[in-house]
N, C-alpha and C. Protein backbone atom coordinates (compact mmCIF):
# COMPACT_ATOMS: atom_id res chain seq x y z
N UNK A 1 16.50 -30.21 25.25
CA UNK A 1 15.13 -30.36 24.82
C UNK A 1 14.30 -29.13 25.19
N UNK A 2 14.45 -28.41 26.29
CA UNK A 2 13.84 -27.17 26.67
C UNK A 2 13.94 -26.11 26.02
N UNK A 3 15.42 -25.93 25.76
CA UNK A 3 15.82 -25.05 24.96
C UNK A 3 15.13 -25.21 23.69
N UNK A 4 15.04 -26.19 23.22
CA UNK A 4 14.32 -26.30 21.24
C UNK A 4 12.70 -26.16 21.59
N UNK A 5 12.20 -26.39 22.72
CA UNK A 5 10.63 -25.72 23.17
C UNK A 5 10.87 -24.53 23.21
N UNK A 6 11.94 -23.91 23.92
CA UNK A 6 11.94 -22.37 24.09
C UNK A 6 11.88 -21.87 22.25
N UNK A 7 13.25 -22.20 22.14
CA UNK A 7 13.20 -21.86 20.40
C UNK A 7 11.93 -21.67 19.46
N UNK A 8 11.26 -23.23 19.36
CA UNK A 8 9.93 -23.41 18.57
C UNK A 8 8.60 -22.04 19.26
N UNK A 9 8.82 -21.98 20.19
CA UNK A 9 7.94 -21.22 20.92
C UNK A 9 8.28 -19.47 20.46
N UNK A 10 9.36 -19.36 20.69
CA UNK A 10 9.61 -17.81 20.19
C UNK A 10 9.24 -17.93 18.40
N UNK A 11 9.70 -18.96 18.06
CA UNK A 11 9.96 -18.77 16.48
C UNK A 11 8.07 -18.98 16.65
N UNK A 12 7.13 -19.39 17.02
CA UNK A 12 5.63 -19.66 16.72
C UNK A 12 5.46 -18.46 17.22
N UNK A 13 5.97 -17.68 17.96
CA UNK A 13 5.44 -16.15 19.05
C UNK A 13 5.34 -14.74 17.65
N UNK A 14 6.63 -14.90 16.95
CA UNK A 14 7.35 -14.48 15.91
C UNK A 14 5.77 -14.25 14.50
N UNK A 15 5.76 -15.67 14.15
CA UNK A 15 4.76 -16.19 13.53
C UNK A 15 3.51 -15.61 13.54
N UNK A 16 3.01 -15.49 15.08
CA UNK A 16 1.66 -15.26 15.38
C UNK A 16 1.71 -13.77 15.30
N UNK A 17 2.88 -12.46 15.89
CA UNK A 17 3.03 -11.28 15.90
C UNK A 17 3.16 -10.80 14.10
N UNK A 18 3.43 -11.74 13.16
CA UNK A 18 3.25 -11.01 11.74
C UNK A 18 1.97 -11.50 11.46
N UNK A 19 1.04 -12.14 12.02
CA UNK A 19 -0.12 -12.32 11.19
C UNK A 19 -1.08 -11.82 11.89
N UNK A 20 -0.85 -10.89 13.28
CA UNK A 20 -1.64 -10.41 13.76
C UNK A 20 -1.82 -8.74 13.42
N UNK A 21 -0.20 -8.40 12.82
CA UNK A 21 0.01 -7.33 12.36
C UNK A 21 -0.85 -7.38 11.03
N UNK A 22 -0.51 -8.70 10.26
CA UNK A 22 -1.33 -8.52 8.53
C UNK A 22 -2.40 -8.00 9.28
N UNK A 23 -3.36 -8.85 9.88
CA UNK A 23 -4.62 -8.85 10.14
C UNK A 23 -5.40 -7.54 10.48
N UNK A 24 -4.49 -7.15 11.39
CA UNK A 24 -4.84 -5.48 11.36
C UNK A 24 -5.19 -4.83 10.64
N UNK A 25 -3.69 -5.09 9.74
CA UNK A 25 -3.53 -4.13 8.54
C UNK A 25 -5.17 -4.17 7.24
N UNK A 26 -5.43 -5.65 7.46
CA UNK A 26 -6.53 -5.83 6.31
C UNK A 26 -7.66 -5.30 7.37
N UNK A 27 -7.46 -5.35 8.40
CA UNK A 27 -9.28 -4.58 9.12
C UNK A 27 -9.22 -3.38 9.12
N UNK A 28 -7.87 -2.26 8.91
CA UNK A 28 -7.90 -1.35 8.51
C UNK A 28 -8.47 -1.01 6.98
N UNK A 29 -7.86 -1.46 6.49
CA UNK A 29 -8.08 -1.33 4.71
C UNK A 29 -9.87 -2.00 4.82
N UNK A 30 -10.47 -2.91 5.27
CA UNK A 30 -11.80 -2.64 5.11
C UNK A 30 -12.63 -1.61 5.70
N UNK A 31 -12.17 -1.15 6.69
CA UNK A 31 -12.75 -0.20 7.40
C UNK A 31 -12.66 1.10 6.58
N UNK A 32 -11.46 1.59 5.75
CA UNK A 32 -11.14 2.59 5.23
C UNK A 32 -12.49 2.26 3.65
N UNK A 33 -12.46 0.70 3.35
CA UNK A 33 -13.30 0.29 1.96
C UNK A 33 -14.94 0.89 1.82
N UNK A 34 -15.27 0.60 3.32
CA UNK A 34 -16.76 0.57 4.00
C UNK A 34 -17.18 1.85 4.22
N UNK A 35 -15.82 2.89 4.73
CA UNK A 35 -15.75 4.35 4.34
C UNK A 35 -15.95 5.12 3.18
N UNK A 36 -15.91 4.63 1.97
CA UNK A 36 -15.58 4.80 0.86
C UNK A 36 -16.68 4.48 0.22
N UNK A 37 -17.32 3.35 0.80
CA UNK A 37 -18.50 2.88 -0.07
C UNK A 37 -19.68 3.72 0.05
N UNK A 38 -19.67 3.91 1.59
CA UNK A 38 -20.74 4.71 2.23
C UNK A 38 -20.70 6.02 1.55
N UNK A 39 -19.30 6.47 0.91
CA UNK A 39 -19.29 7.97 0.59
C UNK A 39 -19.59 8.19 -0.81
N UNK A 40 -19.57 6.93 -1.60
CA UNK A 40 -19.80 6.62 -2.70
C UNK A 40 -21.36 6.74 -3.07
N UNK A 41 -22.03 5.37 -1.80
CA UNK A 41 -23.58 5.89 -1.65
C UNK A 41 -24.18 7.21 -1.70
N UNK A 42 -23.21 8.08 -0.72
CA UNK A 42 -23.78 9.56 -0.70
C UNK A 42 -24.14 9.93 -1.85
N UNK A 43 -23.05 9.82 -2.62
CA UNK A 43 -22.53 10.79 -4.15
C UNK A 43 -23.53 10.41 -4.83
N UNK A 44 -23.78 8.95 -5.01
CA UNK A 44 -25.16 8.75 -6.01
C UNK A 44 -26.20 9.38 -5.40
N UNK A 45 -26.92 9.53 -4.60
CA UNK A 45 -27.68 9.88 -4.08
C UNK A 45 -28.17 11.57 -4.55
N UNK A 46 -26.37 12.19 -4.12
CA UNK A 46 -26.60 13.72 -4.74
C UNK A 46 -26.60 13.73 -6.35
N UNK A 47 -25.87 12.66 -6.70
CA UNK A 47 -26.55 12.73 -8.56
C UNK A 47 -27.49 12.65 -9.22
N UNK A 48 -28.24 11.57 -8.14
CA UNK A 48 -29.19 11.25 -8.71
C UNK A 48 -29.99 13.11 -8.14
N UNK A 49 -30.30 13.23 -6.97
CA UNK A 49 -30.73 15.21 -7.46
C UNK A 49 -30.92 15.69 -8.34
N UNK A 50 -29.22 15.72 -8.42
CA UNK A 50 -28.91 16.86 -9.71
C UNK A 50 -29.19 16.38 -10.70
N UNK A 51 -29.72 15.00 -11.17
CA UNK A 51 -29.76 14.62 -12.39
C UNK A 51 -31.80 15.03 -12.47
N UNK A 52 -32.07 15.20 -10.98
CA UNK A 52 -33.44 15.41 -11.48
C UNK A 52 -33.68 16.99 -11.40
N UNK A 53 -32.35 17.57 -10.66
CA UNK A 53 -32.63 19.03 -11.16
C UNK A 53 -32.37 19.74 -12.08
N UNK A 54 -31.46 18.82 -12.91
CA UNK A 54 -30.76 19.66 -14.23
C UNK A 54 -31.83 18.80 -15.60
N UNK A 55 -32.83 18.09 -15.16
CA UNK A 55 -33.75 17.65 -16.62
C UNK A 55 -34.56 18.90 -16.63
N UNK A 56 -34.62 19.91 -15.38
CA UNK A 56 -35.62 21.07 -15.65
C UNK A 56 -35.05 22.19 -16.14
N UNK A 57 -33.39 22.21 -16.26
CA UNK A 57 -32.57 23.57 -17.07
C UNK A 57 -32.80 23.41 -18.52
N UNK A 58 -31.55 24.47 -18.74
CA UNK A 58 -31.61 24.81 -20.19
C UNK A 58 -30.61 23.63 -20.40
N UNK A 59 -29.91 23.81 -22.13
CA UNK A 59 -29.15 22.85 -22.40
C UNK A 59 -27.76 23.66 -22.05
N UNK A 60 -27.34 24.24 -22.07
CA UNK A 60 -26.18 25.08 -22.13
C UNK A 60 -26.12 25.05 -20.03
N UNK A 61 -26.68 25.08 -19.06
CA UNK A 61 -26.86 24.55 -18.15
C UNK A 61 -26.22 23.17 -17.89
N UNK A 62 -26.98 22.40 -18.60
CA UNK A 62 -27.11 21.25 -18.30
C UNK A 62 -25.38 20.65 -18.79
N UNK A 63 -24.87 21.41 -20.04
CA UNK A 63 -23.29 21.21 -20.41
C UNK A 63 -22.11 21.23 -19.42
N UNK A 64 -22.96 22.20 -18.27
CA UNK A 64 -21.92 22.92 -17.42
C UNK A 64 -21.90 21.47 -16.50
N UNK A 65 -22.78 21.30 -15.78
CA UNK A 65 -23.07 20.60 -15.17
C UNK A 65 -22.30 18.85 -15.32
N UNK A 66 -22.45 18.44 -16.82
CA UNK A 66 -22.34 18.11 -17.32
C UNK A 66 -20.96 17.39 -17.16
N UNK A 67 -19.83 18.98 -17.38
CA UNK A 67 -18.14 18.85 -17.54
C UNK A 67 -17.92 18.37 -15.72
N UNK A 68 -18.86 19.42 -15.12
CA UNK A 68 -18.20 19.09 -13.43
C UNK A 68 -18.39 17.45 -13.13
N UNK A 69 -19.98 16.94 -13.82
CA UNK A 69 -19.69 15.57 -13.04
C UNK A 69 -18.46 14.42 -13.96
N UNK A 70 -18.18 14.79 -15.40
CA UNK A 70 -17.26 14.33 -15.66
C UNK A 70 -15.74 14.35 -14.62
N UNK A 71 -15.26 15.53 -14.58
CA UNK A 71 -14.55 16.33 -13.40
C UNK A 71 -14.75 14.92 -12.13
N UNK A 72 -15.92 14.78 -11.63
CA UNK A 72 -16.04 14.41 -10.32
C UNK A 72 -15.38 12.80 -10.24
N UNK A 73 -16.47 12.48 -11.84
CA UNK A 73 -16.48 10.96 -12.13
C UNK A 73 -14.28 10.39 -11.99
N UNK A 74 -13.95 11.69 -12.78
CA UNK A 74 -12.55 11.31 -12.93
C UNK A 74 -11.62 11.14 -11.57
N UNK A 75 -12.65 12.08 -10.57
CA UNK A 75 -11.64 12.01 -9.76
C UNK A 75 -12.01 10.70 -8.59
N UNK A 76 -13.31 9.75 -8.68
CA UNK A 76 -13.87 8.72 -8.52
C UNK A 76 -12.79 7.49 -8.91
N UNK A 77 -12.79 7.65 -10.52
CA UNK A 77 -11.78 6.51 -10.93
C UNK A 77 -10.28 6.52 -10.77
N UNK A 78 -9.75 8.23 -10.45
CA UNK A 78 -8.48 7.74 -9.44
C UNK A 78 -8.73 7.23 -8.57
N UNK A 79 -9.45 7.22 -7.36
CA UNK A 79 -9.32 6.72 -5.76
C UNK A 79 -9.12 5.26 -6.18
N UNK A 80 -10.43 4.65 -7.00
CA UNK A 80 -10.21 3.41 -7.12
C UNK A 80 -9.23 3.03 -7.58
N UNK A 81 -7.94 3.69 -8.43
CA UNK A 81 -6.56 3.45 -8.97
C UNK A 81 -6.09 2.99 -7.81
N UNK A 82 -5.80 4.11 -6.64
CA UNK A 82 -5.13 4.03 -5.55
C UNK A 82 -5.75 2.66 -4.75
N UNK A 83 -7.07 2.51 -4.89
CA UNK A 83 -7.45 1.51 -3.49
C UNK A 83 -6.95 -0.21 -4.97
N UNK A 84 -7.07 0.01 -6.14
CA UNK A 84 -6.50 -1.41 -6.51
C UNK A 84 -4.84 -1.23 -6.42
N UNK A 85 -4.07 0.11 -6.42
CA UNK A 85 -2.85 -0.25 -6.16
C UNK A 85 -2.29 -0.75 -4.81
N UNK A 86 -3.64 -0.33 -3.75
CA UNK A 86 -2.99 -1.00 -2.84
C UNK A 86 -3.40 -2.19 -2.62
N UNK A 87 -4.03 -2.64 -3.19
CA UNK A 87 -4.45 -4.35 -3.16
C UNK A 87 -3.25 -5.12 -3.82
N UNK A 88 -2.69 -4.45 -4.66
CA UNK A 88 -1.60 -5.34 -5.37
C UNK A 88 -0.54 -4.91 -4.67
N UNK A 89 -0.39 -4.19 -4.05
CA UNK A 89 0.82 -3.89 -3.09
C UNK A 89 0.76 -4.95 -1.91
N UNK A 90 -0.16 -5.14 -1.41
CA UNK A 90 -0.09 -6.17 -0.09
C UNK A 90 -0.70 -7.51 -0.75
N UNK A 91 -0.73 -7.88 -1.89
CA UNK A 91 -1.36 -9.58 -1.92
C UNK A 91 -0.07 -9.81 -1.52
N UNK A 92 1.49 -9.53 -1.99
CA UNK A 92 2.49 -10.29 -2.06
C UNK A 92 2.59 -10.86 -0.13
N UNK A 93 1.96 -9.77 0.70
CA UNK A 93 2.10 -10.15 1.92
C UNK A 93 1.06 -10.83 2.82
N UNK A 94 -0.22 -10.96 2.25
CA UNK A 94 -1.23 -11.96 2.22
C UNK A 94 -0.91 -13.38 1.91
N UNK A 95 0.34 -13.71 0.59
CA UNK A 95 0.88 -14.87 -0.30
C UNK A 95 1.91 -14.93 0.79
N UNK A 96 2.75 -14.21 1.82
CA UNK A 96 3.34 -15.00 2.58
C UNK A 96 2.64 -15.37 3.73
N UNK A 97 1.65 -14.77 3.95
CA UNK A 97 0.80 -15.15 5.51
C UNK A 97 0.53 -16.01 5.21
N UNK A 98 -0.05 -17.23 3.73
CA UNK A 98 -0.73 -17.97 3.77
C UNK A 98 0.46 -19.11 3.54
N UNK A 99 1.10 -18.92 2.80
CA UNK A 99 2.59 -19.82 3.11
C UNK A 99 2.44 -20.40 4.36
N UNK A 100 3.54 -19.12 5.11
CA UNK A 100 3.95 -19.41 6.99
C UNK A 100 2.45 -20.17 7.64
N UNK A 101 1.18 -19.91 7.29
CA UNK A 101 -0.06 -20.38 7.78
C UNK A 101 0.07 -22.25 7.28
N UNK A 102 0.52 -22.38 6.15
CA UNK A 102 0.34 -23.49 5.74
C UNK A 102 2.22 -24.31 5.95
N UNK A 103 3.00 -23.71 6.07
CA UNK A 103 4.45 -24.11 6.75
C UNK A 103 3.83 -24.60 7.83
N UNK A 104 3.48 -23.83 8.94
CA UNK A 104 3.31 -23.89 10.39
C UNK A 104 2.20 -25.28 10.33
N UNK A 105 0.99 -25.59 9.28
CA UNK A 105 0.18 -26.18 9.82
C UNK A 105 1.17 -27.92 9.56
N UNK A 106 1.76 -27.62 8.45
CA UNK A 106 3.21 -28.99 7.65
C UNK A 106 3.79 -29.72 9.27
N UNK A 107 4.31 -28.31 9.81
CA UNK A 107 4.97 -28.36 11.15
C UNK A 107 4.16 -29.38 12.22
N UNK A 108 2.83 -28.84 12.34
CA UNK A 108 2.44 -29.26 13.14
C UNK A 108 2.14 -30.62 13.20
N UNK A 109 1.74 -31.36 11.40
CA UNK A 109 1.82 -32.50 11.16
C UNK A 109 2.30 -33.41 11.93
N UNK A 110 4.29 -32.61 11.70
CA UNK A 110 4.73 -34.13 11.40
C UNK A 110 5.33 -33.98 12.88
């Protein structure tokens, strides 16, 4: 009987060490999100500038200007490629935390 306490106990120890690891892992990835947002804020901020310093150029100015924030915008909608590929990279391991979360609570039932 000690022994299957010892057992249940490592196998719940087991349990608690992968969902403390997920957990990390997702307070990293918001922390890195909140990074991102803030830098995002910046960027509007300097557009909005340039959008009030380039209504006083020429038009041929304003073209140039124009291609770079296209340029910028593009390189905007990669990051977000990367930050939704990694969302679909880890749901599959979110979909087992919540499993083992809902196994373990079955367990505790019965």
């Amino acid at each position: 009987m000690l022994k299957e306490q010892v057992e249940a106990l490592l196998q719940e120890n087991i349990i608690l060490k992968r969902a403390v690891g997920i957990q990390h892992e997702r307070q990293k990835e918001s922390e890195e999100r909140n990074q991102e947002l803030q830098h995002l804020k910046q960027m509007v901020t300097q557009y909005q500038e340039q959008l009030r310093t380039l209504e006083g150029r020429s038009v041929g100015d304003v073209s140039s200007e124009q291609a770079m924030k296209e340029k910028e915008e593009k390189e905007k909608d990669s990051k977000l490629q990367v930050q939704t590929a990694c969302w679909i990279r880890f749901l599959p391991v979110y979909s087992l935390f919540q499993h083992m979360s809902l196994s373990q609570n079955d367990n505790d039932i019965i």
